[in-house]
PDB file of N, CA and C in Angstrom:
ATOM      1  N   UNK A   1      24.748   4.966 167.261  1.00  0.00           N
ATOM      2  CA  UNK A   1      24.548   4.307 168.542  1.00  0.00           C
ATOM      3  C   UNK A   1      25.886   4.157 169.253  1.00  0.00           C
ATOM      4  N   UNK A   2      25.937   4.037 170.350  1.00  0.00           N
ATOM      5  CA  UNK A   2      26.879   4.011 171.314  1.00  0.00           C
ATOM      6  C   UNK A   2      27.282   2.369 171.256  1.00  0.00           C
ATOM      7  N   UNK A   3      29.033   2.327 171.671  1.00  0.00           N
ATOM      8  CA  UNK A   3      28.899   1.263 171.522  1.00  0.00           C
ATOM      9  C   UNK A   3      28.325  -0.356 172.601  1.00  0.00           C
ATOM     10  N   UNK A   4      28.622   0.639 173.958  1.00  0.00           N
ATOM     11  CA  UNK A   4      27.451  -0.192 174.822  1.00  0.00           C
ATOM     12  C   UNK A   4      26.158  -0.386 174.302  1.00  0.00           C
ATOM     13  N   UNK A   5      25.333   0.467 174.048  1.00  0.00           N
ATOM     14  CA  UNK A   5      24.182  -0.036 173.411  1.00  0.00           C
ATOM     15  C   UNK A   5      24.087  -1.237 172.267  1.00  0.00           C
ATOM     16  N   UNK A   6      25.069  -1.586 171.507  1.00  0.00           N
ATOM     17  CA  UNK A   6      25.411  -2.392 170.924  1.00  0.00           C
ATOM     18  C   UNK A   6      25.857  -3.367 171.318  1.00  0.00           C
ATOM     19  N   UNK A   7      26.459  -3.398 172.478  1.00  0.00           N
ATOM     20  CA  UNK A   7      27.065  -4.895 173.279  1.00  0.00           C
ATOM     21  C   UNK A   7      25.428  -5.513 173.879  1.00  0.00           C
ATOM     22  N   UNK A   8      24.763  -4.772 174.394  1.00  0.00           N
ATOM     23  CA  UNK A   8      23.739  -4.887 175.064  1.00  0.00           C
ATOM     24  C   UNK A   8      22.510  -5.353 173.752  1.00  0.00           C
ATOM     25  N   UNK A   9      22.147  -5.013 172.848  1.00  0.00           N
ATOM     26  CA  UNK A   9      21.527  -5.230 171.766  1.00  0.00           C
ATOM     27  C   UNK A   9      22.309  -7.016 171.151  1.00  0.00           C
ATOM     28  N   UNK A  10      23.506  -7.045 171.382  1.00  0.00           N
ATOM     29  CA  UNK A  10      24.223  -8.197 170.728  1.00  0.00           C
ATOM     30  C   UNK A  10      23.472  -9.324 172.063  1.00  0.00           C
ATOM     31  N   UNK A  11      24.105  -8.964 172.918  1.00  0.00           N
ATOM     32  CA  UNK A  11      23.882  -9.449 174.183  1.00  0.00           C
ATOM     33  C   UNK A  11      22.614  -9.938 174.420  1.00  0.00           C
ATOM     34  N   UNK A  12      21.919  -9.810 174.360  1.00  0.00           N
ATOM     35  CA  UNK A  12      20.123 -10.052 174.511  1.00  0.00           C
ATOM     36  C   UNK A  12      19.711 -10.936 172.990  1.00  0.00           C
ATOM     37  N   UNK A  13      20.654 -10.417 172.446  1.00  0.00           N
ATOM     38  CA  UNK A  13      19.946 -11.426 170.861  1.00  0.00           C
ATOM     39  C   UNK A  13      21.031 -13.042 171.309  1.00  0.00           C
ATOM     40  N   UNK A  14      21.893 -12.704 171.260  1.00  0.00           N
ATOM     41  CA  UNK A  14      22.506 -14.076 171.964  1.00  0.00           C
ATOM     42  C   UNK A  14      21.763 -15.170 172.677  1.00  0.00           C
ATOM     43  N   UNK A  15      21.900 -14.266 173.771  1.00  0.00           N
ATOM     44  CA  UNK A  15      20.730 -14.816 175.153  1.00  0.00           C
ATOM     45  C   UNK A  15      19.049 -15.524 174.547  1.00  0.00           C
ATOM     46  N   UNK A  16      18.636 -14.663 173.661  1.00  0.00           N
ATOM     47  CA  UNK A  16      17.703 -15.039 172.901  1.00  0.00           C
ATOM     48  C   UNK A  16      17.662 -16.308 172.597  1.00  0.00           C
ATOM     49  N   UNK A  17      18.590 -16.828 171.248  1.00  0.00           N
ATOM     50  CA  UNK A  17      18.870 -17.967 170.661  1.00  0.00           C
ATOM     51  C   UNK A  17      18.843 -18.954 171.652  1.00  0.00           C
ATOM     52  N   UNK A  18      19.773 -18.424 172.588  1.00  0.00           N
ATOM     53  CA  UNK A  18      20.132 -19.935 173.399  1.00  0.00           C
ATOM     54  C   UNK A  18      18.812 -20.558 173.934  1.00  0.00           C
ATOM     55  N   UNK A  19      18.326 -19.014 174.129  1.00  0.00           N
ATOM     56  CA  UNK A  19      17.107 -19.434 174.983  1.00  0.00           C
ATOM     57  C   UNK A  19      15.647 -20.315 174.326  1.00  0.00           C
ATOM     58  N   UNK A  20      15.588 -20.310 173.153  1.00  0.00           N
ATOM     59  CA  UNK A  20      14.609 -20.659 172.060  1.00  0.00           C
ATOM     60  C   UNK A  20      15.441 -22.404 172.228  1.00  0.00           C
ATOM     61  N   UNK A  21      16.696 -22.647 172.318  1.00  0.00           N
ATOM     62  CA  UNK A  21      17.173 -24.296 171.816  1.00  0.00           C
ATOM     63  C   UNK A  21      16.867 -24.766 173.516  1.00  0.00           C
ATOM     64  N   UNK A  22      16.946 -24.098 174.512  1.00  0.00           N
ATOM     65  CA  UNK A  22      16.671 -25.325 175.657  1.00  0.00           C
ATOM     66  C   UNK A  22      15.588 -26.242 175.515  1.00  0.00           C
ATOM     67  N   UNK A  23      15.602 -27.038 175.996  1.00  0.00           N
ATOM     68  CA  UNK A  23      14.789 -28.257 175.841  1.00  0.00           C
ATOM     69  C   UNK A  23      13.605 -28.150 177.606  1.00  0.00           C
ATOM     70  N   UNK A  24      12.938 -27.723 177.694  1.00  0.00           N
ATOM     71  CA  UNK A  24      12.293 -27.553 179.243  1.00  0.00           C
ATOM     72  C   UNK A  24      12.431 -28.451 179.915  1.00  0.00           C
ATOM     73  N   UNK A  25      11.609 -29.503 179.215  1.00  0.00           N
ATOM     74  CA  UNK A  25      11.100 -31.179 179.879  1.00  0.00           C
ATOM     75  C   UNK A  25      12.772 -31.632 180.436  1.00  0.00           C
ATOM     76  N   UNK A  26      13.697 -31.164 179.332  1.00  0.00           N
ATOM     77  CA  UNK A  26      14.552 -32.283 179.647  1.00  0.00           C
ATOM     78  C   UNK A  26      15.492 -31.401 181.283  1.00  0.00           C
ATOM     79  N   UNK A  27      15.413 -30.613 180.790  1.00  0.00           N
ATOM     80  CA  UNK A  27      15.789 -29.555 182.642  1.00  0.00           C
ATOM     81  C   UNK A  27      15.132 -29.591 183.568  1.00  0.00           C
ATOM     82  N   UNK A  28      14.081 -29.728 183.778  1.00  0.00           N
ATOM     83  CA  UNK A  28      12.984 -30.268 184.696  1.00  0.00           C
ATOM     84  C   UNK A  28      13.355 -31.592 184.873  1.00  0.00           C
ATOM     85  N   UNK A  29      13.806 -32.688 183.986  1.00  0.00           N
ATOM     86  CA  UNK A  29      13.670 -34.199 184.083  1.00  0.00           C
ATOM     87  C   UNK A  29      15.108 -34.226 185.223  1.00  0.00           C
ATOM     88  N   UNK A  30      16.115 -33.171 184.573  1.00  0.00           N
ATOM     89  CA  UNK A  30      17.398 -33.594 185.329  1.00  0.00           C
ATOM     90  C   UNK A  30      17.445 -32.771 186.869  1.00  0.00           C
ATOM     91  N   UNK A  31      16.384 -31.738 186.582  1.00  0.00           N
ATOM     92  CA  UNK A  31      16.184 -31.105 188.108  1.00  0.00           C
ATOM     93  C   UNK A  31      15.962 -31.925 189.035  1.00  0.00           C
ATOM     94  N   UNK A  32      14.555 -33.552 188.698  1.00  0.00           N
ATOM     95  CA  UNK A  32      14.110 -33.775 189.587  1.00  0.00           C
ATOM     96  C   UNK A  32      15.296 -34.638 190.222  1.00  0.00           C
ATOM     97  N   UNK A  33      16.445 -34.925 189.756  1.00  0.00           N
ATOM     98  CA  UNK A  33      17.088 -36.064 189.742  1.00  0.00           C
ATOM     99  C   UNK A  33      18.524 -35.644 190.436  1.00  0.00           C
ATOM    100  N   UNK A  34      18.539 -34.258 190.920  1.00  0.00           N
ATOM    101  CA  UNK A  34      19.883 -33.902 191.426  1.00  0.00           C
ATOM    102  C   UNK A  34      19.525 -33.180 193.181  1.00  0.00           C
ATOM    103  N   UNK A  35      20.381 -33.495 194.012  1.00  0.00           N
ATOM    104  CA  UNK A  35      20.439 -33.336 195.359  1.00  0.00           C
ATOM    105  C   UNK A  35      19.981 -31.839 195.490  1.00  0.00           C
ATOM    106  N   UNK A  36      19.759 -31.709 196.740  1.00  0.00           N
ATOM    107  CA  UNK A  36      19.333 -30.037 197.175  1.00  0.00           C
ATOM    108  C   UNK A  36      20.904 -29.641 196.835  1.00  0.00           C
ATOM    109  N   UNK A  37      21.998 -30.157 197.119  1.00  0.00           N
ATOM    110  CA  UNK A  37      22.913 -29.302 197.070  1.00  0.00           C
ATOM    111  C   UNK A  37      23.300 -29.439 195.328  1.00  0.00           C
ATOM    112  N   UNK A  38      23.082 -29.994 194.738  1.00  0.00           N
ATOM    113  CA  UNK A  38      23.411 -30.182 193.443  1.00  0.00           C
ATOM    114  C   UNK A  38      22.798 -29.229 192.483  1.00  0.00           C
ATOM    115  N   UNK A  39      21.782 -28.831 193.116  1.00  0.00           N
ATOM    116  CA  UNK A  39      20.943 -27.682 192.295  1.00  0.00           C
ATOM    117  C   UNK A  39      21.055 -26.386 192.677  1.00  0.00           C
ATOM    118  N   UNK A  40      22.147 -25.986 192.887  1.00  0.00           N
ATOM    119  CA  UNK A  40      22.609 -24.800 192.856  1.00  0.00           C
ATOM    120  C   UNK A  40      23.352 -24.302 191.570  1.00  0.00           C
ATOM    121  N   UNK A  41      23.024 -23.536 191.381  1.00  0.00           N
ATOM    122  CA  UNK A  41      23.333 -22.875 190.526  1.00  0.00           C
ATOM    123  C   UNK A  41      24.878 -21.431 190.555  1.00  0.00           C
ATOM    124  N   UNK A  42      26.001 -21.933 189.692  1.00  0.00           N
ATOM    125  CA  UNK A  42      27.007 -21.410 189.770  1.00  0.00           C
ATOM    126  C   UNK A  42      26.744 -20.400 188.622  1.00  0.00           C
ATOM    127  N   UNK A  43      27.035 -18.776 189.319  1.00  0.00           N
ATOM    128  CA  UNK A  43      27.067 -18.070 188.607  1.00  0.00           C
ATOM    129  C   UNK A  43      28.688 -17.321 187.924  1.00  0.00           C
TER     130      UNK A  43
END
């Protein structure tokens, strides 16, 4: 395998994990609670 394909394979399993520990309720709870401008999102 190439080694991009491997950053990208690492990359997505990462992303994975993190994604399985968020908590929903509690991101939703702090969504409802922050300004229109506060909920932007910095990429």
């Amino acid at each position: 395998m190439k080694q991009e394909r491997l950053d990208g394979l690492l990359t997505m399993f990462i992303e994975q994990e993190l994604a399985y520990n968020i908590n929903v309720e509690e991101v939703i709870e702090t969504f409802k609670t922050l300004t229109p401008i506060e909920r932007r999102m910095e990429l």
